[in-house]
C-alpha atoms as a PDB file:
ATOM      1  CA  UNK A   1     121.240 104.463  98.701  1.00  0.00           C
ATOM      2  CA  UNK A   2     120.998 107.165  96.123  1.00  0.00           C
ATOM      3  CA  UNK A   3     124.100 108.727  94.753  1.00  0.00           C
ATOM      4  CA  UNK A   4     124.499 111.677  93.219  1.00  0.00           C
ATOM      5  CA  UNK A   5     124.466 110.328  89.401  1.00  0.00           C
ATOM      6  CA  UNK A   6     121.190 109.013  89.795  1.00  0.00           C
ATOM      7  CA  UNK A   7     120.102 112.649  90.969  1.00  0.00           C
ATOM      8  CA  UNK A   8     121.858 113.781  87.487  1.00  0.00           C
ATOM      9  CA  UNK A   9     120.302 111.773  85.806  1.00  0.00           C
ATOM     10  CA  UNK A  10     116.617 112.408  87.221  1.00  0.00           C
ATOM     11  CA  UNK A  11     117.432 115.825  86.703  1.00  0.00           C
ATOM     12  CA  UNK A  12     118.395 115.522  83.584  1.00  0.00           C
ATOM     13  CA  UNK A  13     115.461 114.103  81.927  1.00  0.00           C
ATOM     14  CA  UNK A  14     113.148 116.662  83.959  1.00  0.00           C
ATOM     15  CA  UNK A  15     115.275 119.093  81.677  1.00  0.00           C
ATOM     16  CA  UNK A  16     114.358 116.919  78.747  1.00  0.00           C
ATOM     17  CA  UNK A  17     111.113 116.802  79.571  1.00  0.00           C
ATOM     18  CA  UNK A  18     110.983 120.604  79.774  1.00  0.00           C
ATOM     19  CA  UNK A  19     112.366 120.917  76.638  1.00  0.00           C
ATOM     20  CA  UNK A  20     109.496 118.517  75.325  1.00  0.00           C
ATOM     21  CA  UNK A  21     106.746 121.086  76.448  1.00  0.00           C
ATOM     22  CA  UNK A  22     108.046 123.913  74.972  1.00  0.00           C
ATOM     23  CA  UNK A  23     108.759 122.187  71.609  1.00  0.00           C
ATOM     24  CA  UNK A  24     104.769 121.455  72.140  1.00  0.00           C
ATOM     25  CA  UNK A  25     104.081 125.521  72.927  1.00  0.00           C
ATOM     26  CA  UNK A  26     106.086 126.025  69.654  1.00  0.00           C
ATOM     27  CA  UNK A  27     104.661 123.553  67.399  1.00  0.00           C
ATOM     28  CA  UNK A  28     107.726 121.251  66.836  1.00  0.00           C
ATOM     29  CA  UNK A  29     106.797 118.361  63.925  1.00  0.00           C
ATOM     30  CA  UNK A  30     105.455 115.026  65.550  1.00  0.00           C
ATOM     31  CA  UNK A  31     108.461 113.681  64.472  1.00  0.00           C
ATOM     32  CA  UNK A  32     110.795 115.408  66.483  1.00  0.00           C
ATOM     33  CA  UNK A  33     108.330 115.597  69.664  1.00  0.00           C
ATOM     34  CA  UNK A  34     108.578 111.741  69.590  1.00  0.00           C
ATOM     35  CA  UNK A  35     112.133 111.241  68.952  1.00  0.00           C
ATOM     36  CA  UNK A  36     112.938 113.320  72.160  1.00  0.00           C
ATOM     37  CA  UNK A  37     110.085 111.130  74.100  1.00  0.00           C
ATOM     38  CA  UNK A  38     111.683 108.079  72.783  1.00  0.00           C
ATOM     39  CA  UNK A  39     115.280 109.710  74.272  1.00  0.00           C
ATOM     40  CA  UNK A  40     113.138 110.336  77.813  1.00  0.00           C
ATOM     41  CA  UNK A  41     111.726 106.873  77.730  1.00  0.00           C
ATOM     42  CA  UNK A  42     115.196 105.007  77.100  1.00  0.00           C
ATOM     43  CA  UNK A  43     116.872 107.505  80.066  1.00  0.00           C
ATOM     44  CA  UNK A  44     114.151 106.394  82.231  1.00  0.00           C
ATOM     45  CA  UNK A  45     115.113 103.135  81.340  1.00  0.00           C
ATOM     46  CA  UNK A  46     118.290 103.575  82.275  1.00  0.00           C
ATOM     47  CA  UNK A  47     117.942 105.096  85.411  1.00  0.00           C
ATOM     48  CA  UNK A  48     115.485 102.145  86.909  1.00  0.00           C
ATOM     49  CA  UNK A  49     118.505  99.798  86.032  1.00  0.00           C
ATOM     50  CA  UNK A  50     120.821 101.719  87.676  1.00  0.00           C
ATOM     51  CA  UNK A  51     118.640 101.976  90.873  1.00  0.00           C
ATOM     52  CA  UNK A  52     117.738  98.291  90.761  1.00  0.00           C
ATOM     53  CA  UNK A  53     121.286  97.166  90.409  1.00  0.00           C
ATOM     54  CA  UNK A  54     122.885  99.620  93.232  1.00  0.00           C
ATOM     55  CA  UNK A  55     119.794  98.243  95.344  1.00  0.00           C
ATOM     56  CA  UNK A  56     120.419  94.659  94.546  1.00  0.00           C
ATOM     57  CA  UNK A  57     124.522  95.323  95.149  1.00  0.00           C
ATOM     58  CA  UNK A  58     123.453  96.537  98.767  1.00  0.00           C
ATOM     59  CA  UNK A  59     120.802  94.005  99.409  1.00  0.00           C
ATOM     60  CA  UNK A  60     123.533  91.181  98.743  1.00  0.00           C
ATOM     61  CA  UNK A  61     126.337  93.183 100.496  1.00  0.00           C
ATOM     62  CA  UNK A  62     123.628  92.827 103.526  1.00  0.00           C
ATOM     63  CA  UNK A  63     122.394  89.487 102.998  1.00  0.00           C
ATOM     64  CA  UNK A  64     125.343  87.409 103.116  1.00  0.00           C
ATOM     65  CA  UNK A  65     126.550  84.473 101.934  1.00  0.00           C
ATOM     66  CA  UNK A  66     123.329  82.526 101.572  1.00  0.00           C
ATOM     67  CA  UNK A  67     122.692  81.200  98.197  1.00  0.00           C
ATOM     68  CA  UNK A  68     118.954  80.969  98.739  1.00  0.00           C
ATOM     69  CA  UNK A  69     118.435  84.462  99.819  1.00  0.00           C
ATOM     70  CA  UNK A  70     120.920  85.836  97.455  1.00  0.00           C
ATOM     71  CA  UNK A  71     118.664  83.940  94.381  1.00  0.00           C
ATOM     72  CA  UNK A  72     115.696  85.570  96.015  1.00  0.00           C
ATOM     73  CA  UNK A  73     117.153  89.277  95.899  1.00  0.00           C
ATOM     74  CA  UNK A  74     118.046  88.107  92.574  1.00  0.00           C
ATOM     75  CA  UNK A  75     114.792  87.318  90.911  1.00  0.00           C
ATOM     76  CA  UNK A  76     113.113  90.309  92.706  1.00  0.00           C
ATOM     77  CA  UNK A  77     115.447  92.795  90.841  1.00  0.00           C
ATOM     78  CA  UNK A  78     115.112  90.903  87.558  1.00  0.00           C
ATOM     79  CA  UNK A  79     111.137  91.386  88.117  1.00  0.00           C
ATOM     80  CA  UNK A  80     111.333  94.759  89.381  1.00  0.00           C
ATOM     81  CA  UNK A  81     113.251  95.488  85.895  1.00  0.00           C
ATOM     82  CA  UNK A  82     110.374  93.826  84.321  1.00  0.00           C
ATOM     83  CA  UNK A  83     107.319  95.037  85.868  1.00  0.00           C
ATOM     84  CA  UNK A  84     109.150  98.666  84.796  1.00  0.00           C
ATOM     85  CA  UNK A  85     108.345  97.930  81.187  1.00  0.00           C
END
């Protein structure tokens, strides 16, 4: 269910993450600490919406044609995507 871009992507905010701690070793200005933090948090962001959606796509692929079910799946991704902020 997970694809290789959402492995990028984890791996690429590790990296930014990284990069966070040793602007802290060096002293970086608050500023900057908490721009790249805001840059993490909005990739995270990102990468729970891409999981959610690729989960809901299979989910329905699954499910079928019922409209009921289908609207269930539905309004458990949208409150996944919420519950994630």
């Amino acid at each position: 269910m997970y694809d290789d871009s959402i492995r990028k992507r984890l791996r690429r905010i590790e990296g930014q993450v990284r990069g966070v701690l040793n602007m802290i070793e060096q002293g970086a200005p608050c500023r900057d600490v908490v721009h790249q933090l805001s840059a993490i948090r909005s990739a995270v962001d990102r990468s729970i919406a891409c999981i959610v959606a690729a989960n809901l796509e299979q989910c329905l692929l699954e499910q079928g044609s019922g409209r009921e079910a289908r609207s269930k799946l539905v309004q458990e991704a949208i409150e996944l995507l919420v519950k994630s902020r």
